[in-house]
C-alpha atoms as a PDB file:
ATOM      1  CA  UNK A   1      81.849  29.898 122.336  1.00  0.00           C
ATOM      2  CA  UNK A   2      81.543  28.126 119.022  1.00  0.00           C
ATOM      3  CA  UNK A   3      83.063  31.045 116.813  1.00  0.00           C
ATOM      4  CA  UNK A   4      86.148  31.300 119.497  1.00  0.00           C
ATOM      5  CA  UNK A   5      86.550  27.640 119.019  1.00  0.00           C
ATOM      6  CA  UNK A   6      86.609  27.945 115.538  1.00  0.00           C
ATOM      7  CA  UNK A   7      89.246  30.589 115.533  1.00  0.00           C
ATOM      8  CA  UNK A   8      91.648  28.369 118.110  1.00  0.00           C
ATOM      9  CA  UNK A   9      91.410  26.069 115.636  1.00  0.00           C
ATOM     10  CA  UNK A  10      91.971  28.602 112.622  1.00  0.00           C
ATOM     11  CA  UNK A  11      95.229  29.841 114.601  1.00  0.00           C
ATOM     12  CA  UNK A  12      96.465  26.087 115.105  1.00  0.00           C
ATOM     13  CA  UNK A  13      96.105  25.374 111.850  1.00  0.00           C
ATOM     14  CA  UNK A  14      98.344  28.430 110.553  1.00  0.00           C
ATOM     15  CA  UNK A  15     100.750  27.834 112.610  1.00  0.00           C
ATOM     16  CA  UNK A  16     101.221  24.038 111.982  1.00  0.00           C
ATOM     17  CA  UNK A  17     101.508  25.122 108.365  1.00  0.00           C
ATOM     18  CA  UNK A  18     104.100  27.806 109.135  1.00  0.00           C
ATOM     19  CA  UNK A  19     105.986  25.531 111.165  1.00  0.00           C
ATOM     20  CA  UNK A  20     105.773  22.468 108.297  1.00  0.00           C
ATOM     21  CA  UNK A  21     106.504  25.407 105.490  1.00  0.00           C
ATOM     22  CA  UNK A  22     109.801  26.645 107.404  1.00  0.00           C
ATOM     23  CA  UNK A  23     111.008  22.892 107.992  1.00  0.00           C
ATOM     24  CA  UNK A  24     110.322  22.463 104.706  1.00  0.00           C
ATOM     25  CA  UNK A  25     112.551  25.455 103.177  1.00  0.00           C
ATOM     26  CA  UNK A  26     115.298  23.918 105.193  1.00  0.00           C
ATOM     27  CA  UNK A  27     115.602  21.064 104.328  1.00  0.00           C
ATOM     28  CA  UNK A  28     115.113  21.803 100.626  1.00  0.00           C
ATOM     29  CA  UNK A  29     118.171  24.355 101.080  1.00  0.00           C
ATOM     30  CA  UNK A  30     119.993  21.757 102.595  1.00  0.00           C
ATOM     31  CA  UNK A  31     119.534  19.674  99.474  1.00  0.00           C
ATOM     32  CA  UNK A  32     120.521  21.807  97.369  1.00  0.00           C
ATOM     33  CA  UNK A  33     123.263  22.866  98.734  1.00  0.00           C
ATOM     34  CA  UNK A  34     124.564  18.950  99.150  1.00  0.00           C
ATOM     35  CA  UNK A  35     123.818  18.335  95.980  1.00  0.00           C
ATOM     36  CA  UNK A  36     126.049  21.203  94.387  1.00  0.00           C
ATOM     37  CA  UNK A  37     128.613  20.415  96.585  1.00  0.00           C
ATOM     38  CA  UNK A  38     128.959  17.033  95.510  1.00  0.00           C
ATOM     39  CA  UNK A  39     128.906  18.092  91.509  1.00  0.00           C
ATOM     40  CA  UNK A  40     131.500  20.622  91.936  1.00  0.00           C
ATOM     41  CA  UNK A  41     132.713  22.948  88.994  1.00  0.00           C
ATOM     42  CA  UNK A  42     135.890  21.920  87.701  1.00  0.00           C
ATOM     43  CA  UNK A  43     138.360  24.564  88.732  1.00  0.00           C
ATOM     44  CA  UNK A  44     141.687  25.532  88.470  1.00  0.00           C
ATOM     45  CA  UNK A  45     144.872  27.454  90.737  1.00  0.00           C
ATOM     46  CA  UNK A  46     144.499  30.624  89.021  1.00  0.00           C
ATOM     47  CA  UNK A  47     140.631  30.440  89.657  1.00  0.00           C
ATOM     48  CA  UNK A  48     141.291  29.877  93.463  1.00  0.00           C
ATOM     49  CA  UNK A  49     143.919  32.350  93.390  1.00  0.00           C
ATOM     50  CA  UNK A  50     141.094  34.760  92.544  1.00  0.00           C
ATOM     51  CA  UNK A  51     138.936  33.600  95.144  1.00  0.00           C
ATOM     52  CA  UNK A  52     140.793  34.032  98.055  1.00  0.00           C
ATOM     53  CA  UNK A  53     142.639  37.356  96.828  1.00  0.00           C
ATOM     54  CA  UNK A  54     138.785  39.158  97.231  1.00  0.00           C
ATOM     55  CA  UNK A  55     138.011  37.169 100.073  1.00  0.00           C
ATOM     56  CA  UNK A  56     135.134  35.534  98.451  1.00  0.00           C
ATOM     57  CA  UNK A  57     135.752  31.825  99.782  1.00  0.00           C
ATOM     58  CA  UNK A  58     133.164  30.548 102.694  1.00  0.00           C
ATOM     59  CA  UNK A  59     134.373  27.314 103.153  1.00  0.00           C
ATOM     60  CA  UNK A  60     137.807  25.211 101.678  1.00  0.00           C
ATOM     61  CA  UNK A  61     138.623  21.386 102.198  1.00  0.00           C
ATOM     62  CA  UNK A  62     140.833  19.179 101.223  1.00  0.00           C
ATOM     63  CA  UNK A  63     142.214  15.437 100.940  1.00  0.00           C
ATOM     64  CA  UNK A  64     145.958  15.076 102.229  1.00  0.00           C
ATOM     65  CA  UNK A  65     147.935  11.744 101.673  1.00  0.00           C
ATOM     66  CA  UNK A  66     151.237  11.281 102.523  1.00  0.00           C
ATOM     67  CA  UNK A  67     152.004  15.126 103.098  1.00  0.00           C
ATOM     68  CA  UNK A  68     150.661  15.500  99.589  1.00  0.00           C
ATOM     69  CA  UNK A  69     147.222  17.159  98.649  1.00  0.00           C
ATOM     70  CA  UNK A  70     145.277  15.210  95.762  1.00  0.00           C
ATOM     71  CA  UNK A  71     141.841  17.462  95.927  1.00  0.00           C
ATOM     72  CA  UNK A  72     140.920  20.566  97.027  1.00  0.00           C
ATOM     73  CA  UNK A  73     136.695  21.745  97.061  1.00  0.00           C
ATOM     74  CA  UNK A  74     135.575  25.115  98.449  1.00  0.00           C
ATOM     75  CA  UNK A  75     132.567  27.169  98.420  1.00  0.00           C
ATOM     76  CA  UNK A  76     131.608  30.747  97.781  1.00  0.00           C
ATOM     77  CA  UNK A  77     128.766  31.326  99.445  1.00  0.00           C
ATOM     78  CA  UNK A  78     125.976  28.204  99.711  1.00  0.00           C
ATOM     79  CA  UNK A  79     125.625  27.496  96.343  1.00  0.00           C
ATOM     80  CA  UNK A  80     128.875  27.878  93.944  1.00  0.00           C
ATOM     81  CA  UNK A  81     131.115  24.853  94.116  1.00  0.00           C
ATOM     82  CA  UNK A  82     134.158  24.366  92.855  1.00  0.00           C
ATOM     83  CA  UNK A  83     136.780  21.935  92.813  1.00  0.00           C
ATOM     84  CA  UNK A  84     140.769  20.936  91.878  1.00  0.00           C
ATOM     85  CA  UNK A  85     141.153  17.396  90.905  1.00  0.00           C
ATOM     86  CA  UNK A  86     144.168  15.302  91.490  1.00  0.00           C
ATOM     87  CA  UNK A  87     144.832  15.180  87.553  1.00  0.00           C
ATOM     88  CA  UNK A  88     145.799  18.894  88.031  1.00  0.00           C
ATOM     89  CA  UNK A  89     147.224  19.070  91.666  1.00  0.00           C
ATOM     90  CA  UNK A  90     149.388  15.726  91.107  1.00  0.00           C
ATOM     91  CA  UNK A  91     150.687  17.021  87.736  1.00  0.00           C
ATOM     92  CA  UNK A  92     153.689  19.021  88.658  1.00  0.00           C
ATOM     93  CA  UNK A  93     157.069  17.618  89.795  1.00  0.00           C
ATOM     94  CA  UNK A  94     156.737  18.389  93.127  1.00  0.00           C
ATOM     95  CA  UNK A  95     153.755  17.484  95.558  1.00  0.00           C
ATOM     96  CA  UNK A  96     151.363  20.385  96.295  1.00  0.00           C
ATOM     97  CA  UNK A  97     151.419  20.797 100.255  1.00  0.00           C
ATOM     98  CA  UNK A  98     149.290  22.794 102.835  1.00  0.00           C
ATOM     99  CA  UNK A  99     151.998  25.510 102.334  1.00  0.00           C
ATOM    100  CA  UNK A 100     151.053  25.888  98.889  1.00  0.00           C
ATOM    101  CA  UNK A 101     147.982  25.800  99.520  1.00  0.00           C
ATOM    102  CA  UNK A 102     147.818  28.760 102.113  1.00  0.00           C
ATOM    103  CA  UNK A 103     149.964  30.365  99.304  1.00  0.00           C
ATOM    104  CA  UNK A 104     147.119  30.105  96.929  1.00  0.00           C
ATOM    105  CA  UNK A 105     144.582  31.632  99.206  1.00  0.00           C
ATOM    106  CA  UNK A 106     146.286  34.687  99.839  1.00  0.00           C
ATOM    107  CA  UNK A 107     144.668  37.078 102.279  1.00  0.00           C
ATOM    108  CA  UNK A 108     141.418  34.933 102.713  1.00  0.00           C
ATOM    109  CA  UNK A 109     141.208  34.006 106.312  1.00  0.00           C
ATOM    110  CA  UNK A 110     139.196  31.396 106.117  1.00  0.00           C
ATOM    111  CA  UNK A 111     139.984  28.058 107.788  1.00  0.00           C
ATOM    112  CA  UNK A 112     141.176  24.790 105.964  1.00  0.00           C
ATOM    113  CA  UNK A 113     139.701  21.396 106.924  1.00  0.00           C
ATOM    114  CA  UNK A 114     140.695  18.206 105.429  1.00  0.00           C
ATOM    115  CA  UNK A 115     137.663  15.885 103.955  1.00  0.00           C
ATOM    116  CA  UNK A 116     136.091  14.093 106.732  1.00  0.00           C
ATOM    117  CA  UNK A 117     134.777  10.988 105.576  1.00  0.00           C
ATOM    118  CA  UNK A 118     133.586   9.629 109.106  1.00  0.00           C
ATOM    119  CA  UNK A 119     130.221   7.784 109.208  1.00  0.00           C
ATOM    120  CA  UNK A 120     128.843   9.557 112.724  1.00  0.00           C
ATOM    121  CA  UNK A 121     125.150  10.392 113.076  1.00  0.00           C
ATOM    122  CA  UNK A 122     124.911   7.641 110.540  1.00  0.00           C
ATOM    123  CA  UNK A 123     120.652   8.017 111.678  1.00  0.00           C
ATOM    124  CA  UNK A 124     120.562  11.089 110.309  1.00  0.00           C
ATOM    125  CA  UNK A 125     120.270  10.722 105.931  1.00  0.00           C
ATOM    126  CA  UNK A 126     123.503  11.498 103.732  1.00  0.00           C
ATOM    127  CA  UNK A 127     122.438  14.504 102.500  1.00  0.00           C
ATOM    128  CA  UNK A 128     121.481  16.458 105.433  1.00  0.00           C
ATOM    129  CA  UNK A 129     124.911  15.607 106.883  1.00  0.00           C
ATOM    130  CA  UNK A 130     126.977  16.466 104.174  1.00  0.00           C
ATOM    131  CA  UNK A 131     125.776  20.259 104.902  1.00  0.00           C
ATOM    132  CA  UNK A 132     128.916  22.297 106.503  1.00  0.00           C
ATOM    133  CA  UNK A 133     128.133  23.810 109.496  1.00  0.00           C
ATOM    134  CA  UNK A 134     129.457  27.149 107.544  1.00  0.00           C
ATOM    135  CA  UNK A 135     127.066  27.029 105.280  1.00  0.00           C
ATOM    136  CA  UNK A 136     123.837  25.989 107.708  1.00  0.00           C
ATOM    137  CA  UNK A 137     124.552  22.340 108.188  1.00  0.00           C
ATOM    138  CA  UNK A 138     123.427  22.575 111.823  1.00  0.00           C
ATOM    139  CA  UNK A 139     120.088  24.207 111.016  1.00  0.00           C
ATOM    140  CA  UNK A 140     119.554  21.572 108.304  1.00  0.00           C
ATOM    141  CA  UNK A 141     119.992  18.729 110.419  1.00  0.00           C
ATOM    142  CA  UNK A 142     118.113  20.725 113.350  1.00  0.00           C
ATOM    143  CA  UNK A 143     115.028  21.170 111.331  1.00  0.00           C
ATOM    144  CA  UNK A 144     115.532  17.100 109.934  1.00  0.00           C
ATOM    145  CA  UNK A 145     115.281  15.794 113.611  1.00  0.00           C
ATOM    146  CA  UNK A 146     112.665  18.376 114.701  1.00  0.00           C
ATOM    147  CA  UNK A 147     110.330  16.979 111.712  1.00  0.00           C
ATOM    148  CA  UNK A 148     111.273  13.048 113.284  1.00  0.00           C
ATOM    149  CA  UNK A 149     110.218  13.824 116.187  1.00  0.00           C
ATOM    150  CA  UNK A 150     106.965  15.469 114.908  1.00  0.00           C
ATOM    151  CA  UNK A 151     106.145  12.386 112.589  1.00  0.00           C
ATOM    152  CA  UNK A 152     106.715  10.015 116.100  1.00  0.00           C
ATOM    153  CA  UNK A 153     104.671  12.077 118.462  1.00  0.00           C
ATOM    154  CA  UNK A 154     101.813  12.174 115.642  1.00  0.00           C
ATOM    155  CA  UNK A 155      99.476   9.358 113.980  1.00  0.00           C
ATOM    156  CA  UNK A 156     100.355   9.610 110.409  1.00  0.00           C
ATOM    157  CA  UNK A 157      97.901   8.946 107.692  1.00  0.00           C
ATOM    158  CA  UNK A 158      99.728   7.148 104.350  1.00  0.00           C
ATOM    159  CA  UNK A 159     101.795   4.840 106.765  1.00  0.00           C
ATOM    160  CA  UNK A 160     102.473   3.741 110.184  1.00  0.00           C
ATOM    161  CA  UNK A 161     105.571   5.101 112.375  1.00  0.00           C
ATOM    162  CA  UNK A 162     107.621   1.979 110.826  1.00  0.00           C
ATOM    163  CA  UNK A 163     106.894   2.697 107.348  1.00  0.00           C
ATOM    164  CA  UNK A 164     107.636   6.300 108.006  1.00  0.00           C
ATOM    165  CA  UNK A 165     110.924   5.363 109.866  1.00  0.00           C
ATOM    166  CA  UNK A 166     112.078   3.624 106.761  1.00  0.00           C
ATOM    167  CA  UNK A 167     111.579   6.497 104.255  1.00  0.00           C
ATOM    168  CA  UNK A 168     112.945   9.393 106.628  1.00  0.00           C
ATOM    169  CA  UNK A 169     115.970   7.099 106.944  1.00  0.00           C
ATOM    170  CA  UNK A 170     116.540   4.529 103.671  1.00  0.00           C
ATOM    171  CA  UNK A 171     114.411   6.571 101.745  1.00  0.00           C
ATOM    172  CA  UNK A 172     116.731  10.032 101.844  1.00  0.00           C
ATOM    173  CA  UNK A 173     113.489  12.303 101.294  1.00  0.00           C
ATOM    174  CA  UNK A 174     111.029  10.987 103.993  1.00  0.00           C
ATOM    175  CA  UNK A 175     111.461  13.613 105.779  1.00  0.00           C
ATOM    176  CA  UNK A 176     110.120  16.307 102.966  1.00  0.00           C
ATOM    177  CA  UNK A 177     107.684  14.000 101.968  1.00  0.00           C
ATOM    178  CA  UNK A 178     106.327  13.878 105.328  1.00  0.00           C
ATOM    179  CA  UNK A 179     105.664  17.589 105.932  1.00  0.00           C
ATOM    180  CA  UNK A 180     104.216  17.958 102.247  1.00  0.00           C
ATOM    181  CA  UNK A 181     102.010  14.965 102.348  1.00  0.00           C
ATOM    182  CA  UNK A 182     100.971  14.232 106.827  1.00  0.00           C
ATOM    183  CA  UNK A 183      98.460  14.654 108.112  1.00  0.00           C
ATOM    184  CA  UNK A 184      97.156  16.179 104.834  1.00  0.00           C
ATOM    185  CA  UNK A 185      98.690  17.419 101.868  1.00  0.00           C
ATOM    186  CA  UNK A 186     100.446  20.930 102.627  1.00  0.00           C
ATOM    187  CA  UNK A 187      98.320  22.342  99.794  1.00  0.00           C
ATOM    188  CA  UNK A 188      95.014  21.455 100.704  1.00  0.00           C
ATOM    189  CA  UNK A 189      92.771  24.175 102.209  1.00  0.00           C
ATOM    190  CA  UNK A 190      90.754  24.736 104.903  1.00  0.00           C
ATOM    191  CA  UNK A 191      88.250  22.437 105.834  1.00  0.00           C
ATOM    192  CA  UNK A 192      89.547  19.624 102.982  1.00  0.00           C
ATOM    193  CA  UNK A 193      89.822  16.460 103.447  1.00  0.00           C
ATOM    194  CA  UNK A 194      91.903  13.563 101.895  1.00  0.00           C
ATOM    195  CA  UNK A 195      90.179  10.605 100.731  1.00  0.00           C
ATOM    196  CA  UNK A 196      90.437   7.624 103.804  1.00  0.00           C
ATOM    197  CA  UNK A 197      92.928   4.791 102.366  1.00  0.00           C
ATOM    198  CA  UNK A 198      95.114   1.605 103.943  1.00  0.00           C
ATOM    199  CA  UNK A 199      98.257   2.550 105.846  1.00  0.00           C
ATOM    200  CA  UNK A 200     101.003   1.365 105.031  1.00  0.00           C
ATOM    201  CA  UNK A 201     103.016  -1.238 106.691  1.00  0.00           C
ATOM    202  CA  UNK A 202     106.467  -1.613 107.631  1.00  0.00           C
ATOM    203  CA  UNK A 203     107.409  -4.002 104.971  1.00  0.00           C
ATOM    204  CA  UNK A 204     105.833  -2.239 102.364  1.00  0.00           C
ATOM    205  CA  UNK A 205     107.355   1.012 103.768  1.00  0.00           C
ATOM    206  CA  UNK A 206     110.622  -0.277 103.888  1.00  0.00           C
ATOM    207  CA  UNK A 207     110.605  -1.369 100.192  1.00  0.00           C
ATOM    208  CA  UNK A 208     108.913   1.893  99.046  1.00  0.00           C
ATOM    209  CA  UNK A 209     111.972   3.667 101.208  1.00  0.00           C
ATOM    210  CA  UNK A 210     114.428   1.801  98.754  1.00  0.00           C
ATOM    211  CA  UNK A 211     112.774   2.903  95.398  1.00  0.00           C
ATOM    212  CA  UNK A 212     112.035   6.469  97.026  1.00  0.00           C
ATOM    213  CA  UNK A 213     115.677   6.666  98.249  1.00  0.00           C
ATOM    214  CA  UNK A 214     117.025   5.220  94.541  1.00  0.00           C
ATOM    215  CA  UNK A 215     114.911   7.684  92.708  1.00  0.00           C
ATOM    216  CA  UNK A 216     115.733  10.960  94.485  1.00  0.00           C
ATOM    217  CA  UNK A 217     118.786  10.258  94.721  1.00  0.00           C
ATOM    218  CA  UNK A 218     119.403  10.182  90.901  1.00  0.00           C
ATOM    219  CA  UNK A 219     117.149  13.219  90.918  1.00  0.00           C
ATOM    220  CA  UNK A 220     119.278  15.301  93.091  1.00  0.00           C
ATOM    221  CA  UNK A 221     122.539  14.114  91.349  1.00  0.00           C
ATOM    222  CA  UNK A 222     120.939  15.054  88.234  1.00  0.00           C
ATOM    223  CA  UNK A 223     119.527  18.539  88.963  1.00  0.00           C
ATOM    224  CA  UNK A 224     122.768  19.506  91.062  1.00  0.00           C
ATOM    225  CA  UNK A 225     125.247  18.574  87.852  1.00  0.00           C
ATOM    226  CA  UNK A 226     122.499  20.743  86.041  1.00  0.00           C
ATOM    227  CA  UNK A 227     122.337  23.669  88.137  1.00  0.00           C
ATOM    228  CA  UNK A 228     126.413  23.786  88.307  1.00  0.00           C
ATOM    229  CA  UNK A 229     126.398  23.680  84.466  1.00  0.00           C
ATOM    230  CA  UNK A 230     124.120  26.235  84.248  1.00  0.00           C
ATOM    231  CA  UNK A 231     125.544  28.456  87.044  1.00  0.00           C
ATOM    232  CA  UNK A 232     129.140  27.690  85.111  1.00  0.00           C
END
């Protein structure tokens, strides 16, 4: 019975780490794909011309005022960005309009949305809800619940449920830090165990959440303005 045990507990084990490596991928995608969209290659007309005349665009929004458009973003594929300011769409005599819009895209079908800047599912962090649904969004924020409910049904080891609450939700990355780190670091091996330390609190969690959610935050910024120069 004892080597049959042993190999229940083998198959567990490879599983949980499948499961934590998938929900992992996710939500890294889903990071970097907020993160280029919100550091967006400065574009131009003629460059969005091109776009839509191949039918290359996956996703275009905009911001309307007063019948006039002042920015337009869109995405080909994922993980190129680009973007048309209001210095270049206001510059012309005449207010650029949905009309000339469709005009610039051509034959691409794909659908217009203005910018939503609603706050719902305000639970759920900024990043993984900036993710378009085109693009994956619902997979991303899928996979960012699934791994909340997963930290609530188990008894973590670096922090209590409070302190974890804080840094899935104030802290922006809690919930990547929880499937590298709970209830052992993602790259231990078999049979290893972490050293036994103090839990953390819910104050301490909470104030950890604010320097966790400061720091990636410039991180992500950082690396997305990189990658889009880069990719430029």
């Amino acid at each position: 019975m004892a080597p049959e045990a042993v190999e229940v507990r083998r198959g567990w084990r490879i599983l949980g780490l499948t499961v934590r490596t998938v929900l992992l991928l996710v939500l890294l995608f889903g990071v970097l794909v907020t993160v280029l969209s919100l550091t967006p290659l400065t574009a131009t007309r003629a460059e969005l011309r091109a776009a839509g005349a191949v039918d290359r665009l996956s996703l275009i929004e905009y911001d309307e005022q007063a019948g006039a458009i002042h920015r337009i973003r869109w995405a080909q594929g994922p993980l190129i960005w680009c973007e048309i300011g209001p210095e270049t769409l206001l510059a012309g005599p005449a207010a650029y309009t949905r009309a000339d819009l469709r005009g610039d895209l051509g034959r691409s079908q794909v659908r217009m949305t203005e910018l939503d800047d609603s706050d719902e599912w305000k639970f759920i962090p900024f990043w993984a809800r900036e993710v378009p649904t085109s693009v994956g969004g619902v997979w991303v924020v899928g996979a960012w619940l699934l791994t909340f409910l997963i930290m609530l049904g188990s008894t973590p080891r670096l922090g209590n449920r409070w302190a974890w609450l804080w840094i899935f939700t104030v802290g922006q990355a809690g919930a990547m830090l929880f499937l590298l780190l709970e209830p052992r670091p993602l790259w231990f091996e078999a049979g290893r165990r972490p050293a036994p330390r103090e839990r953390l609190g819910g104050v301490r969690g909470f104030l950890l959440a604010i320097g966790v959610g400061l720091l990636s935050t410039g991180l992500a910024l950082g690396a997305g303005t990189l990658l889009n120069l880069v990719g430029g």
